[in-house]
Protein backbone atom coordinates (compact mmCIF):
# COMPACT_ATOMS: atom_id res chain seq x y z
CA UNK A 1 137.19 58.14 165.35
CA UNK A 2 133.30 58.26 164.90
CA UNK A 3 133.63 62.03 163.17
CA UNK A 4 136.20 60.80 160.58
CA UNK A 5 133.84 57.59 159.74
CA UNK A 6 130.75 60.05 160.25
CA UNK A 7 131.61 62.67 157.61
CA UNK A 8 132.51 60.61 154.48
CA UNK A 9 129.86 58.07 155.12
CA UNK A 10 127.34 61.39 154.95
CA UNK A 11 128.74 62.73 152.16
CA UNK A 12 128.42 59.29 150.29
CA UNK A 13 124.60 58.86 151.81
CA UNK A 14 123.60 62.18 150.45
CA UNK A 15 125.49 61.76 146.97
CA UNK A 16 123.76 58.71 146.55
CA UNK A 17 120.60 59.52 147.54
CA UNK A 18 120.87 62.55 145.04
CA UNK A 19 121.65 60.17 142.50
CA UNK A 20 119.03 57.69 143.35
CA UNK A 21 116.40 60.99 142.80
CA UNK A 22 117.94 61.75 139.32
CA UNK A 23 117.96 57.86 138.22
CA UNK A 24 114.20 57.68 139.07
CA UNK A 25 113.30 61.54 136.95
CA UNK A 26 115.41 60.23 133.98
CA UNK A 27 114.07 56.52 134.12
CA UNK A 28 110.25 58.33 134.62
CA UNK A 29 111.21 60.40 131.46
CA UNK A 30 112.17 57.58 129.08
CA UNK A 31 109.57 55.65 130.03
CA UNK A 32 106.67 58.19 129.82
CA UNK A 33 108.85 58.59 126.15
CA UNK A 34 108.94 55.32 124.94
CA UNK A 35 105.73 54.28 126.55
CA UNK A 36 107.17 51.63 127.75
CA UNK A 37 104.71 48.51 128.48
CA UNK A 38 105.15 46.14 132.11
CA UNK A 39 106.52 43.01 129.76
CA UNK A 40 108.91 44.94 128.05
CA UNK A 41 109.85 46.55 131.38
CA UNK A 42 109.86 42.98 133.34
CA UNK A 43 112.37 41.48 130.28
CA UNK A 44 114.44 44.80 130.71
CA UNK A 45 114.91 44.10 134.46
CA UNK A 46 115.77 40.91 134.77
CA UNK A 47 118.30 41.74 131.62
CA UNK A 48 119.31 44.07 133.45
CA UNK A 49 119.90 42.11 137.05
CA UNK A 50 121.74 39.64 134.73
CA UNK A 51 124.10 41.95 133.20
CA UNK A 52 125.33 43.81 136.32
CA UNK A 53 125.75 40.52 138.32
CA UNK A 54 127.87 38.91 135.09
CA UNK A 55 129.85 42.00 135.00
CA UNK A 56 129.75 43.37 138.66
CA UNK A 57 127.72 46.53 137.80
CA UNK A 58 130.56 47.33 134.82
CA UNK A 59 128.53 47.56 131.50
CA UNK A 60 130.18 48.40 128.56
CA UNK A 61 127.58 50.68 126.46
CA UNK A 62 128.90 49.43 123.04
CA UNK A 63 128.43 45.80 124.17
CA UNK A 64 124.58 47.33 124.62
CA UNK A 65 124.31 48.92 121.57
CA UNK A 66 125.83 45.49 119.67
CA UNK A 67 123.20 43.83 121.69
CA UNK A 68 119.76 45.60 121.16
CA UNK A 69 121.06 45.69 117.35
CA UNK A 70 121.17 41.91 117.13
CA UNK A 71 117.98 42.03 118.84
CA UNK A 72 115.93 44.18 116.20
């Protein structure tokens, strides 16, 4: 029983880690970018927390797009 948990549950730990790394190169990349200040990047975050705990981590990328143009 513990090598059919044990396999899938490594496979998902090392997919997600490898996601994890290339989240954290392409959020270093924007940000080095845009040149992005600690304010703006506090307001993004807790934006952020907001929006994936209204919508359970499904964001709708038009909805953001609508958004940030209402907000210019």
């Amino acid at each position: 029983m513990e090598g059919l948990i044990g396999t899938p549950a490594s496979r998902f730990s090392k997919s997600s880690f490898r996601s994890a790394v290339e989240m954290d190169m392409l959020t270093r990349m924007v940000a080095s970018v845009l040149q992005i200040f600690k304010n703006d990047y506090e307001k993004l975050r807790v934006e952020a927390i907001r929006d994936v705990k209204q919508t359970n981590g499904s964001i709708d990328i038009l909805e953001a797009i609508n958004e940030s143009e209402d907000n210019i």
